[in-house]
N, C-alpha and C. Protein backbone atom coordinates (compact mmCIF):
# COMPACT_ATOMS: atom_id res chain seq x y z
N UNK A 1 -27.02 20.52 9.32
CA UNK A 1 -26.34 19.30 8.93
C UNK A 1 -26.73 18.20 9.93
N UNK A 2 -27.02 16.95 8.98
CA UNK A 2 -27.34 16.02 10.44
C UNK A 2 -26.36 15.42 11.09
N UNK A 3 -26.92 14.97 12.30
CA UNK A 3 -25.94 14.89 13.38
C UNK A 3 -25.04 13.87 13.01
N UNK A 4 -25.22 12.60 12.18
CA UNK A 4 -24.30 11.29 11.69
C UNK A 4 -23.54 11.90 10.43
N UNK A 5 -23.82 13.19 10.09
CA UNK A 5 -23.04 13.19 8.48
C UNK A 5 -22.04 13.99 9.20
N UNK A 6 -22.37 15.15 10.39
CA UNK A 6 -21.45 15.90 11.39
C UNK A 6 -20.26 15.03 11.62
N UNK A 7 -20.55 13.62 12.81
CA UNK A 7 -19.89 12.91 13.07
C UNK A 7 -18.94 12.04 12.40
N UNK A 8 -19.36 11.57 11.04
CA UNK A 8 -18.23 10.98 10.29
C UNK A 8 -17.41 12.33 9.56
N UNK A 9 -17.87 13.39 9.43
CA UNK A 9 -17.47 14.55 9.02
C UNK A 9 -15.69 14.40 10.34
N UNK A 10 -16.18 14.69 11.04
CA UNK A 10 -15.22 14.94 12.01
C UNK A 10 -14.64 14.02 12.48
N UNK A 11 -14.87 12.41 12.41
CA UNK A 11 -13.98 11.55 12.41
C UNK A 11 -13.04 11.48 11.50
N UNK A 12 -13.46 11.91 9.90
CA UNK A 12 -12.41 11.91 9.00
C UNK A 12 -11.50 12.95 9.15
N UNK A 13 -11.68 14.05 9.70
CA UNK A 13 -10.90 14.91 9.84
C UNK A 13 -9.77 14.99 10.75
N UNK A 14 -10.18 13.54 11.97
CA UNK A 14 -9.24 13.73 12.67
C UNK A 14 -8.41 12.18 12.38
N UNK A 15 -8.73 11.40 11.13
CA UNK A 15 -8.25 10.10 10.82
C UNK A 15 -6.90 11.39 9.75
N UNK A 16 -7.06 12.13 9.47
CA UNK A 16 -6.64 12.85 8.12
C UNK A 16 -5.63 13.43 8.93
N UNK A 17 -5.85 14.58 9.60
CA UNK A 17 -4.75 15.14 10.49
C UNK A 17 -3.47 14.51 10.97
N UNK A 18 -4.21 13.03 11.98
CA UNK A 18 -3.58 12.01 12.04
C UNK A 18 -2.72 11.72 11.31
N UNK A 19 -2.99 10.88 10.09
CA UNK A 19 -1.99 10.99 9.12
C UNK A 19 -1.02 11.31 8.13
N UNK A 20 -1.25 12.99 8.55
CA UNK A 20 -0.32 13.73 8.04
C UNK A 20 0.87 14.06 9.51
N UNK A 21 0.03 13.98 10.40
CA UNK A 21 0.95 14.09 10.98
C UNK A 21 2.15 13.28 11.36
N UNK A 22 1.46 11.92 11.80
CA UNK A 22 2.43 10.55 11.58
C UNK A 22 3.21 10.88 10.47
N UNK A 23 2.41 11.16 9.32
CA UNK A 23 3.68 10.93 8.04
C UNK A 23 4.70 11.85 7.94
N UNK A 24 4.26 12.82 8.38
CA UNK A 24 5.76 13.94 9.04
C UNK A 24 6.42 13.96 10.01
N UNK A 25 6.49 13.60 11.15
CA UNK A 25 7.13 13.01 12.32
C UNK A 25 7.01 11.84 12.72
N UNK A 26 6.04 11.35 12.14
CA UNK A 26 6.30 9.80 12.72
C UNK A 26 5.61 9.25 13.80
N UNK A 27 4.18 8.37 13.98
CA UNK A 27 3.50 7.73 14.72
C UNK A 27 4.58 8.29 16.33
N UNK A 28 5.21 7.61 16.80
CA UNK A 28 5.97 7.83 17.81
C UNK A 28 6.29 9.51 18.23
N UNK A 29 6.64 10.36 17.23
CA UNK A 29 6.78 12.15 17.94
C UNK A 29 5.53 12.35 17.72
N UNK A 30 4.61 12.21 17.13
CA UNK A 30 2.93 12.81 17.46
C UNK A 30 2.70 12.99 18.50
N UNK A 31 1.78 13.80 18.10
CA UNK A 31 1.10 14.24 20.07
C UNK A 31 0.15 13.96 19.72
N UNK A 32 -0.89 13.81 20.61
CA UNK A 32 -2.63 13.95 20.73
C UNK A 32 -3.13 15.33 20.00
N UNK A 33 -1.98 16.38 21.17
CA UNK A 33 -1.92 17.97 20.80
C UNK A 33 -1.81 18.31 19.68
N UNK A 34 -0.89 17.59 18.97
CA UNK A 34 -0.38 17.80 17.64
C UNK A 34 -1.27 17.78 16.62
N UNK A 35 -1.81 16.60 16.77
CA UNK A 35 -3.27 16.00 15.84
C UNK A 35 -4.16 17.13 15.89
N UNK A 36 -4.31 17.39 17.08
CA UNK A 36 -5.58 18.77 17.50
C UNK A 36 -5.59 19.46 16.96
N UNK A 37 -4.43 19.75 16.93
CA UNK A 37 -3.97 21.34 16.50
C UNK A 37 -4.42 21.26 14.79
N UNK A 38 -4.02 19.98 14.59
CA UNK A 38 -3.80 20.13 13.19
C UNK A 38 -5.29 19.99 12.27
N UNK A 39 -6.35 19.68 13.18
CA UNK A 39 -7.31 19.02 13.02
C UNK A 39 -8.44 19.93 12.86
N UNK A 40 -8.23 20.67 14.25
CA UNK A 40 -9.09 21.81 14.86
C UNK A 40 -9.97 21.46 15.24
N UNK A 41 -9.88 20.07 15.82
CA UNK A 41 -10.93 19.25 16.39
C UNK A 41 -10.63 19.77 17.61
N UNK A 42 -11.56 19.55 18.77
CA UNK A 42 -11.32 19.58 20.12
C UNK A 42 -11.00 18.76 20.42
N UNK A 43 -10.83 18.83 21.90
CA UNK A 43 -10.51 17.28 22.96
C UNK A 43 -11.75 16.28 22.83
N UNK A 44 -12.82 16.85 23.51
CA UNK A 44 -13.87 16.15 23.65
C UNK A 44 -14.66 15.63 22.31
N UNK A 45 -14.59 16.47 21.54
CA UNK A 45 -15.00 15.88 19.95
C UNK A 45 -13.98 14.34 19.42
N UNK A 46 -12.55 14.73 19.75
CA UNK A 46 -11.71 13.58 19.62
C UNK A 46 -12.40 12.27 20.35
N UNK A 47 -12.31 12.52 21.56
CA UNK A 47 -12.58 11.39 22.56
C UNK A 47 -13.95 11.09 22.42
N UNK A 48 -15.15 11.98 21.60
CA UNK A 48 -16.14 10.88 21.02
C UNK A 48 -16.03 10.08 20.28
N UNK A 49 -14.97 10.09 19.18
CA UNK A 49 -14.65 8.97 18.28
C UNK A 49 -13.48 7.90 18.70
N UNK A 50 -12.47 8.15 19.64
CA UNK A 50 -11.00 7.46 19.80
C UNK A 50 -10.68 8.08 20.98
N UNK A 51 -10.45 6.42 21.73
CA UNK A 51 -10.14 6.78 23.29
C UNK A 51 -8.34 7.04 23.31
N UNK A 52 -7.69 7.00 22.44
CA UNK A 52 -6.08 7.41 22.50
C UNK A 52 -6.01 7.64 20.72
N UNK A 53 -4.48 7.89 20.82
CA UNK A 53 -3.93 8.00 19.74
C UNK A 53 -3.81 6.71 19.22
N UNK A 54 -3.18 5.52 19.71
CA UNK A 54 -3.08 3.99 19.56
C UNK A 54 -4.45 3.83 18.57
N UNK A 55 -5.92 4.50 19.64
CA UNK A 55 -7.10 4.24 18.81
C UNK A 55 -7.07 4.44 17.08
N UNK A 56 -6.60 5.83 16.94
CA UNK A 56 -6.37 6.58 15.62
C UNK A 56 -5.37 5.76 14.91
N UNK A 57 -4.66 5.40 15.56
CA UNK A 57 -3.57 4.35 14.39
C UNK A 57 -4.31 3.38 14.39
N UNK A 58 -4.98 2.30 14.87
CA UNK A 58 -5.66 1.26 14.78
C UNK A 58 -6.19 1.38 13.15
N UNK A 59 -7.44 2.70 13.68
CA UNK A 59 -8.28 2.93 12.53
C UNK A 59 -7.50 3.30 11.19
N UNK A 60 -6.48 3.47 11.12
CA UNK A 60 -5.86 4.09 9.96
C UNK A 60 -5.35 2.80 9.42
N UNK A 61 -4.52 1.88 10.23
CA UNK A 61 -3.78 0.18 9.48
C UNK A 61 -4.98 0.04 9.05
N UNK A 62 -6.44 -0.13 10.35
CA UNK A 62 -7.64 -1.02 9.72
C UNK A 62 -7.96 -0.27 7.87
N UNK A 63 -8.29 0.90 7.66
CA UNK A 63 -8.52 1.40 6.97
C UNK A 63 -7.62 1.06 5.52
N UNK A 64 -6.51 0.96 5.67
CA UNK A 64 -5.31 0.36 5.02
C UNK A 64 -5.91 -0.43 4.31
N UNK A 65 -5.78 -1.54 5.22
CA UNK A 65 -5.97 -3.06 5.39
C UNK A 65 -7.45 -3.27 4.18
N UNK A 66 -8.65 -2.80 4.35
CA UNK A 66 -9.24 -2.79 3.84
C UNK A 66 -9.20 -2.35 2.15
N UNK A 67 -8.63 -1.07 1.90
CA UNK A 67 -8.33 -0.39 0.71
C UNK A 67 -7.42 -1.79 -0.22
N UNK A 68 -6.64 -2.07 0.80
CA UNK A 68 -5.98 -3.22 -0.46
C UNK A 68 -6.35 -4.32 -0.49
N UNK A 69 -7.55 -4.67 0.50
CA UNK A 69 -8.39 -5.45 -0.18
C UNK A 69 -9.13 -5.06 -1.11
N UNK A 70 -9.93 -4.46 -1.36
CA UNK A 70 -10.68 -3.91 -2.02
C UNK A 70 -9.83 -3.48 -3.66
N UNK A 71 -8.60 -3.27 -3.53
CA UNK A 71 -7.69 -3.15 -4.81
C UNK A 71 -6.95 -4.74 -5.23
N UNK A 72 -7.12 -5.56 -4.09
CA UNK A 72 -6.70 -6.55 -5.00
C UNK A 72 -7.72 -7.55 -5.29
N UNK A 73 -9.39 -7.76 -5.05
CA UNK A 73 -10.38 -7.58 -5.38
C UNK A 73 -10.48 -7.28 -7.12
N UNK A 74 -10.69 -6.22 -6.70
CA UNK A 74 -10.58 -5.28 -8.24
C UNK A 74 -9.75 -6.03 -9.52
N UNK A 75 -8.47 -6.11 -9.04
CA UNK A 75 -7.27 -6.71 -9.85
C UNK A 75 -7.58 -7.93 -10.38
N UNK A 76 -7.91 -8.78 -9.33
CA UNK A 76 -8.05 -9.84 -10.06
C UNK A 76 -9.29 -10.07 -10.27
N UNK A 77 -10.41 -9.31 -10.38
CA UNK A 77 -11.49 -9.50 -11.11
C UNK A 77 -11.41 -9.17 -12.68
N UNK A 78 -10.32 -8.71 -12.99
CA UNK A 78 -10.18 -8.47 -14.27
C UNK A 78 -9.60 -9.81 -15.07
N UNK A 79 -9.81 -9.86 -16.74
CA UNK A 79 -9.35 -11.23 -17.38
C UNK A 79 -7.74 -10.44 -17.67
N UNK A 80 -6.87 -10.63 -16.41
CA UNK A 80 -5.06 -10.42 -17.39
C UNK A 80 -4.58 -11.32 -16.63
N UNK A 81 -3.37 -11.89 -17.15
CA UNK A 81 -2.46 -12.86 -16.62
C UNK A 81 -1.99 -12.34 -15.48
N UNK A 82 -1.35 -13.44 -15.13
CA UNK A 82 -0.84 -13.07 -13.24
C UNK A 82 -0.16 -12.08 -13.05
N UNK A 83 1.14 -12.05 -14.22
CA UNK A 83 1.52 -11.28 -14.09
C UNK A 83 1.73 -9.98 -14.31
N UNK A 84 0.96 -9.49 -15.20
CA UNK A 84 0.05 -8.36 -15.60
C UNK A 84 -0.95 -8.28 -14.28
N UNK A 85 -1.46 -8.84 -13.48
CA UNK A 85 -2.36 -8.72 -12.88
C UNK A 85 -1.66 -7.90 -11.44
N UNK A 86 -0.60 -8.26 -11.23
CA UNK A 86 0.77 -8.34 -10.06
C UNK A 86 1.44 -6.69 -10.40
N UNK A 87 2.02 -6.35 -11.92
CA UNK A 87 2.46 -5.29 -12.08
C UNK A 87 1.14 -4.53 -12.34
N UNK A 88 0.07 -4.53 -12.27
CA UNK A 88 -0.94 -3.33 -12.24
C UNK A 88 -1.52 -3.32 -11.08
N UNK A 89 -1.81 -4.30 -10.57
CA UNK A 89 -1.79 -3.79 -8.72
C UNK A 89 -0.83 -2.64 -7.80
N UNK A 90 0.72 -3.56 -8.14
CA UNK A 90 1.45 -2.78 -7.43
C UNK A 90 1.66 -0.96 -7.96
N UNK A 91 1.31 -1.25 -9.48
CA UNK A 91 1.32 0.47 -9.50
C UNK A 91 0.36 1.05 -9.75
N UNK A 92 -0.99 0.32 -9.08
CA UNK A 92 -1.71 1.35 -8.45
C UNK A 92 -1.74 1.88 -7.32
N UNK A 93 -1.31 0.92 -6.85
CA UNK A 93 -0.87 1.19 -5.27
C UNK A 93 0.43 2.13 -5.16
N UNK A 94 1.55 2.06 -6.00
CA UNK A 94 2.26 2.94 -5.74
C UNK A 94 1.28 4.45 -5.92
N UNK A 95 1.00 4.50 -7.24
CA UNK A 95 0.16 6.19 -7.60
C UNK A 95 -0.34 6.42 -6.28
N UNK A 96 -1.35 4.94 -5.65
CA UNK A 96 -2.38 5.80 -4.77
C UNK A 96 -1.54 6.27 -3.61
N UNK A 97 -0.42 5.61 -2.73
CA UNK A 97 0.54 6.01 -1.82
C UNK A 97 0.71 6.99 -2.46
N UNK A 98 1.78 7.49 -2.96
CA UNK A 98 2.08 8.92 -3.57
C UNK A 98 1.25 9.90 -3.41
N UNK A 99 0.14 10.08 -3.54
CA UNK A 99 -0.56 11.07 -2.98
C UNK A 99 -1.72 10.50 -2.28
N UNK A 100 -1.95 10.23 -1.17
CA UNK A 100 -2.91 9.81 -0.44
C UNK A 100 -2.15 9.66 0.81
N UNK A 101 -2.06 10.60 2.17
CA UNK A 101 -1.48 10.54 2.95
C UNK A 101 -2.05 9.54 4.32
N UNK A 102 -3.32 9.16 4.02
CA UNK A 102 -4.11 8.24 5.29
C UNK A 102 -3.70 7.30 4.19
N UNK A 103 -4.00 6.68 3.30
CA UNK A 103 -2.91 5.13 2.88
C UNK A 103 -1.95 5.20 3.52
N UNK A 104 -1.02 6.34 2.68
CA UNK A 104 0.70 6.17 3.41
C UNK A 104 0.24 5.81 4.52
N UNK A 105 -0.09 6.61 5.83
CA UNK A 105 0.11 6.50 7.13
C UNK A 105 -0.65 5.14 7.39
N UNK A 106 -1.61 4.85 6.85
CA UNK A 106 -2.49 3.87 7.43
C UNK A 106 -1.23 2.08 7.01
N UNK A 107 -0.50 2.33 6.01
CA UNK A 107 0.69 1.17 5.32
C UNK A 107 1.56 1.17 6.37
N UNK A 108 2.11 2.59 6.68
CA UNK A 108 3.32 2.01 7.78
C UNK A 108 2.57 2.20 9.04
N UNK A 109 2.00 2.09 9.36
CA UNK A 109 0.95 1.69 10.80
C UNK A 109 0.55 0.18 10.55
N UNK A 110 0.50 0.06 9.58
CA UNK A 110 -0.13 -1.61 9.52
C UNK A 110 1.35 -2.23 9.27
N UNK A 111 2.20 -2.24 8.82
CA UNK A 111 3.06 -2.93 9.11
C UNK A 111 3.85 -3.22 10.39
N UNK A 112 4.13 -1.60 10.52
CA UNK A 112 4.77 -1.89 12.27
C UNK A 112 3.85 -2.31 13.25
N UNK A 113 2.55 -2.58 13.05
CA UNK A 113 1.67 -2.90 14.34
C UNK A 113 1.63 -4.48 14.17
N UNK A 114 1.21 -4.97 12.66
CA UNK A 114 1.17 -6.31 12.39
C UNK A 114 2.22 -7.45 11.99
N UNK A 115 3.80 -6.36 11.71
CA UNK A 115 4.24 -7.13 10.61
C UNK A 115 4.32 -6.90 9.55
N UNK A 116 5.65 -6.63 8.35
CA UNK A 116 5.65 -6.35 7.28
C UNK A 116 4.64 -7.85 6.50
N UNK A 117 4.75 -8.57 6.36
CA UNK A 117 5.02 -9.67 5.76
C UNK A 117 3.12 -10.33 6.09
N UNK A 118 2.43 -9.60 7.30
CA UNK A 118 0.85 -9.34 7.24
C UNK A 118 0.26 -8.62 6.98
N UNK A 119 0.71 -8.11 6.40
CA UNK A 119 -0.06 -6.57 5.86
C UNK A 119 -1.14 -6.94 4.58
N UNK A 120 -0.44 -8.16 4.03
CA UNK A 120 -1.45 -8.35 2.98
C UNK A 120 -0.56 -8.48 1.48
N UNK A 121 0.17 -7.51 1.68
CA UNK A 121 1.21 -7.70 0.16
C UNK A 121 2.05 -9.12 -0.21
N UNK A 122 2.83 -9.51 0.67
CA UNK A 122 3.23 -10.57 0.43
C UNK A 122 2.87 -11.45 0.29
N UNK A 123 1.24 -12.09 0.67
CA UNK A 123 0.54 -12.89 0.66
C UNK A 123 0.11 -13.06 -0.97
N UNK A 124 0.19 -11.46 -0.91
CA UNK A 124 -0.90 -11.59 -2.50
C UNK A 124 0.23 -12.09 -4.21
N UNK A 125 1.40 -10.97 -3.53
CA UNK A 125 2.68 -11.51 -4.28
C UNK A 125 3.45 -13.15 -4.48
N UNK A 126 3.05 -13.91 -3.36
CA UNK A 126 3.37 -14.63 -3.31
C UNK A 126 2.33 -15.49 -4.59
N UNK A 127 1.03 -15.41 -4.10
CA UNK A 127 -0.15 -16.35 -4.58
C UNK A 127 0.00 -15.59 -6.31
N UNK A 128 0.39 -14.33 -6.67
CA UNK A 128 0.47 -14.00 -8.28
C UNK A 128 1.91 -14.81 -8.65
N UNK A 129 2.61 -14.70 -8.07
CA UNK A 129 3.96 -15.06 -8.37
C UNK A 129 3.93 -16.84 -8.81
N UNK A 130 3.11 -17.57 -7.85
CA UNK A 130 2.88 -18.82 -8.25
C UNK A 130 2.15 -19.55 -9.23
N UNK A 131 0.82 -17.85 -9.17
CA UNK A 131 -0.15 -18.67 -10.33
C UNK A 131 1.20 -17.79 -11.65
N UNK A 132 1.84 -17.43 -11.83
CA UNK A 132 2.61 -17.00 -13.01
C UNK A 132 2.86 -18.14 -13.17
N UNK A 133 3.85 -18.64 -12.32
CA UNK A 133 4.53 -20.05 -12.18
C UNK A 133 3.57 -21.11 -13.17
N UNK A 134 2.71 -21.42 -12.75
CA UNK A 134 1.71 -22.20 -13.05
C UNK A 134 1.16 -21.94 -14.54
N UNK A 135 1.46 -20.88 -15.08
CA UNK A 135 0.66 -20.35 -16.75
C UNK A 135 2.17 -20.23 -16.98
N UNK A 136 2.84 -20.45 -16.94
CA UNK A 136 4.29 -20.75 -17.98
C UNK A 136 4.50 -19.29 -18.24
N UNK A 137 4.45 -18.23 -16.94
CA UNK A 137 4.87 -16.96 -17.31
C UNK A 137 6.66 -16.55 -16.88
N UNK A 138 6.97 -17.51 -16.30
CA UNK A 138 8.57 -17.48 -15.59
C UNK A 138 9.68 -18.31 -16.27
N UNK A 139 11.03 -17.81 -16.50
CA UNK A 139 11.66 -18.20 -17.25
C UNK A 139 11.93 -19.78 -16.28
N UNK A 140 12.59 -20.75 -17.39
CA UNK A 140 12.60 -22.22 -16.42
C UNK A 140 13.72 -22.02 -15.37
N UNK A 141 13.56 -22.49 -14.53
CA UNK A 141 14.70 -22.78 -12.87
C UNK A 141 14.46 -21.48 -12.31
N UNK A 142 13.64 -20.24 -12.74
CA UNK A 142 13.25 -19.47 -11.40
C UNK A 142 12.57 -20.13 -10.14
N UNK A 143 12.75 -19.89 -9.06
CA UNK A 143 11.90 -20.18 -7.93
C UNK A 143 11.36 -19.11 -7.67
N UNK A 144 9.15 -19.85 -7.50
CA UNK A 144 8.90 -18.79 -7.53
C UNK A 144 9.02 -18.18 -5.91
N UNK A 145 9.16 -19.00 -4.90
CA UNK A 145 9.25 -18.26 -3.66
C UNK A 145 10.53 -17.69 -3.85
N UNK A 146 11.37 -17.69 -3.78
CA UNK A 146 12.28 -16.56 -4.26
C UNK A 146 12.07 -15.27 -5.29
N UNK A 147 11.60 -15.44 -5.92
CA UNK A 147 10.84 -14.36 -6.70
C UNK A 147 10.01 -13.45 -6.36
N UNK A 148 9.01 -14.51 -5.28
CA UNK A 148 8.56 -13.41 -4.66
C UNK A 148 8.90 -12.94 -3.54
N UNK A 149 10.12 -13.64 -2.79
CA UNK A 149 10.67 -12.65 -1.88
C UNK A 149 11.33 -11.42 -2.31
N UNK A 150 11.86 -11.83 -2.91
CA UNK A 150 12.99 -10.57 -3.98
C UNK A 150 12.14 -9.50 -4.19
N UNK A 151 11.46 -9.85 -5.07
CA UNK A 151 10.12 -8.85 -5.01
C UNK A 151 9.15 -7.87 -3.87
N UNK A 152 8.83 -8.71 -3.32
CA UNK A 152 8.71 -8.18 -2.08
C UNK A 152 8.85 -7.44 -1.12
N UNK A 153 10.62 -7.80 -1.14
CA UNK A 153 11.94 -6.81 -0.41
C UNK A 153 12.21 -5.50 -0.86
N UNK A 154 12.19 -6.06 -2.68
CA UNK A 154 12.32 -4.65 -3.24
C UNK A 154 11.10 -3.74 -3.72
N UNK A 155 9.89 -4.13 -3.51
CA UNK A 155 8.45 -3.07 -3.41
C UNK A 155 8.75 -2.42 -1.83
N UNK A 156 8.73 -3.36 -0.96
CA UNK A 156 8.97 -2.78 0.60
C UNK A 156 10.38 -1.48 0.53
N UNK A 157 11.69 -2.17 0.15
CA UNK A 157 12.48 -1.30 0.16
C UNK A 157 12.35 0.10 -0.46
N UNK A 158 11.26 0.26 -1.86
CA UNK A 158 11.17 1.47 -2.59
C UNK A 158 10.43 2.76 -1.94
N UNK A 159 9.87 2.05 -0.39
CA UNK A 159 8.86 3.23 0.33
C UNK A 159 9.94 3.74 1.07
N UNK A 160 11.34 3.32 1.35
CA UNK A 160 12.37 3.45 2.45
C UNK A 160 13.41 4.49 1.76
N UNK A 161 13.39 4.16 0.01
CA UNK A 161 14.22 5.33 -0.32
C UNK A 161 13.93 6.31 -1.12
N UNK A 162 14.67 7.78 -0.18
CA UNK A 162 14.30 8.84 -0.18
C UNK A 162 12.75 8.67 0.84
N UNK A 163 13.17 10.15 0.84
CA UNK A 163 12.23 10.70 2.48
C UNK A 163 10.66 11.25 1.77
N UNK A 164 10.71 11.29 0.87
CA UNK A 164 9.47 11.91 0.24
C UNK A 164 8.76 10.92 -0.80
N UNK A 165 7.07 10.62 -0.80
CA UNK A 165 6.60 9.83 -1.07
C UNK A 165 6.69 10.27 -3.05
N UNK A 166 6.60 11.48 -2.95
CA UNK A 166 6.77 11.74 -4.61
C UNK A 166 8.38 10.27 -5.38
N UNK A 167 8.07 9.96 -6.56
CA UNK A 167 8.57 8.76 -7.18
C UNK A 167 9.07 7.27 -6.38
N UNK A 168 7.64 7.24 -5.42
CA UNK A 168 7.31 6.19 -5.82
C UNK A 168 7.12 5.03 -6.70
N UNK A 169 6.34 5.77 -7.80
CA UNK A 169 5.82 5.16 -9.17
C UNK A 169 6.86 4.90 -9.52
N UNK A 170 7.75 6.09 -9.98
CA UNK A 170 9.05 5.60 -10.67
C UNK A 170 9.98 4.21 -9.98
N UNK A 171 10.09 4.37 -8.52
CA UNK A 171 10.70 3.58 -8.49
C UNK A 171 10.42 2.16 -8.21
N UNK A 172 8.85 1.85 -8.42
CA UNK A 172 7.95 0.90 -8.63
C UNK A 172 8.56 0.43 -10.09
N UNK A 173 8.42 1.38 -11.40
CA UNK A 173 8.33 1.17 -12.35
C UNK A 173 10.14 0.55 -12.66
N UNK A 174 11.15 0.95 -11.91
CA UNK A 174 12.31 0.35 -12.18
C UNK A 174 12.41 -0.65 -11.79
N UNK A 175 11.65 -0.98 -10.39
CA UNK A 175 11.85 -2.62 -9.83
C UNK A 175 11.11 -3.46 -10.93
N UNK A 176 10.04 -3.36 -11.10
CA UNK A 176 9.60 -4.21 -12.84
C UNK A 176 10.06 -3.94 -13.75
N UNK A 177 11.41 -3.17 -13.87
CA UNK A 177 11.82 -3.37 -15.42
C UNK A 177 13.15 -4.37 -15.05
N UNK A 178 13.50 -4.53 -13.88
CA UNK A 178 14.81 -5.02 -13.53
C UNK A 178 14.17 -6.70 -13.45
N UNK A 179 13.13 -6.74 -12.33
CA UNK A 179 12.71 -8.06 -11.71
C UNK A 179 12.09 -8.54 -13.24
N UNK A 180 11.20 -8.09 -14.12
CA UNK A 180 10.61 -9.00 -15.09
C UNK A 180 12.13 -9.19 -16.15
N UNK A 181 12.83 -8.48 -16.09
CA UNK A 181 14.15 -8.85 -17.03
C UNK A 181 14.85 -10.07 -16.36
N UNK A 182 14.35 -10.27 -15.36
CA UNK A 182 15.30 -11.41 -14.93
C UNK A 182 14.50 -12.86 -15.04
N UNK A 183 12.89 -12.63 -14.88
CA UNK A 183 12.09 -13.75 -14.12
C UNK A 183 11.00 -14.17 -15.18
N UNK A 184 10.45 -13.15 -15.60
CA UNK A 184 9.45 -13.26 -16.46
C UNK A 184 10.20 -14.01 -17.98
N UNK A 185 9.47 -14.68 -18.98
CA UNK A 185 9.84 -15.55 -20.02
C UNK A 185 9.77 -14.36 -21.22
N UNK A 186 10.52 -14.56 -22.06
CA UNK A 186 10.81 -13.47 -22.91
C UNK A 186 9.68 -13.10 -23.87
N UNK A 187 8.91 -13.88 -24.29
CA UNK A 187 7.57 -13.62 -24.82
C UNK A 187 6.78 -12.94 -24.34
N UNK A 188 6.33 -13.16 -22.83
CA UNK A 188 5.49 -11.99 -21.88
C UNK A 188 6.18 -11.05 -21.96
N UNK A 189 7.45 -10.85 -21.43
CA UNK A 189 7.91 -9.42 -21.52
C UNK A 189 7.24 -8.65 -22.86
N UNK A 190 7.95 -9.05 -23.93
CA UNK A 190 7.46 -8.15 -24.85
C UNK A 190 6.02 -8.31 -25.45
N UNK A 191 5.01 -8.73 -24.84
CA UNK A 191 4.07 -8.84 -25.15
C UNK A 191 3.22 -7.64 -23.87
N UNK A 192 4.08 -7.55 -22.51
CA UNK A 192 3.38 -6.71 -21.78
C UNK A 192 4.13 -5.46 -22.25
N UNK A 193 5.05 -5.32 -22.83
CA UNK A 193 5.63 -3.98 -23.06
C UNK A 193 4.82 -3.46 -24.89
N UNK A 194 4.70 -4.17 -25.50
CA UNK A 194 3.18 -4.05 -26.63
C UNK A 194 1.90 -3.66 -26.26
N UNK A 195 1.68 -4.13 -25.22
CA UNK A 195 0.02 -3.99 -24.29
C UNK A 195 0.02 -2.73 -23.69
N UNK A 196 1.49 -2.38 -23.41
CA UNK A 196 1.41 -1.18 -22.50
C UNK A 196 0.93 -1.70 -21.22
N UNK A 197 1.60 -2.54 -20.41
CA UNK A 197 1.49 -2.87 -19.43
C UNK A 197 2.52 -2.37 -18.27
N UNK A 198 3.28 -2.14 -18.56
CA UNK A 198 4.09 -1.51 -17.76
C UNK A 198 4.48 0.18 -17.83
């Protein structure tokens, strides 16, 4: 095997460990040891790729950080309205959290290192929420910065309840049946629930 396919071989393995382990105890009770163990990496194999653990969380937000670029990229390269564009982002992102444990870990590493509110989501919620605004997708006297805080609070809040990443989706899929019943204009609704958009 060559020596660069070795090396990212074994960087992923110890980005992976990493984040199972964070996601079961938590960035803070990890050990170095812990990772090791879990990894079956050595010391010195570690410390060719990452001079601490700090290093390994770095790479995991960075890694994050990237993926949802790259998904909201995607999203809005497609022809759907904002807000179709907004509820199929966020539940892809829920599916992919749900089982993908370096997302999970790499999401709450990037928030607690940067900031909920830099991570990238709110930025993007905010800018769908306005262009809705803007295509006459919101019922009249919503605000959309309020909308998309609300929103926001309650995508953030759905990773907080319950301890296990399984229904996610679901509870992705209840915050858009609650938030578009309130915000969205009654025509879209049932035109995204015809489309099978939700």
């Amino acid at each position: 095997m060559p020596q660069q396919h070795r090396a990212k071989l074994t960087r992923g393995a110890i980005l992976a460990a990493a984040a199972e382990e964070f996601d079961l105890i938590g960035y803070e009770a990890a050990t170095l040891s812990s990772v090791l163990r879990r990894s079956g990496i050595t010391k010195g194999a570690f410390y060719f790729h990452f001079t601490a653990k700090e290093a390994v969380a770095e790479a995991l937000a960075r890694q994050y950080l990237l993926n949802l670029t790259a998904m909201r990229r995607r999203w809005s390269g497609r022809s759907l309205d904002p807000l179709s564009t907004l509820v199929g982002l966020t539940s892809e992102a829920a599916r992919r959290l749900e089982r993908d444990v370096v997302l999970r870990a790499g999401m709450l590493l990037a928030c607690n290192r940067i900031g909920a509110e830099s991570d990238g989501w709110y930025e993007a919620i905010c800018e769908l929420v306005l262009k809705a605004t803007e295509a006459g997708q919101l019922r009249p006297g919503v605000d959309p910065a309020e909308a998309a805080r609300v929103l926001y609070a309650a995508l953030v809040g759905a990773h907080t309840v319950g301890d296990e990443p399984e229904g996610l989706v679901d509870r992705f899929e209840e915050i858009w049946r609650v938030v578009l019943a309130g915000v969205a204009r009654d025509g879209w609704h049932a035109d995204a629930e015809l489309t099978g958009q939700l």
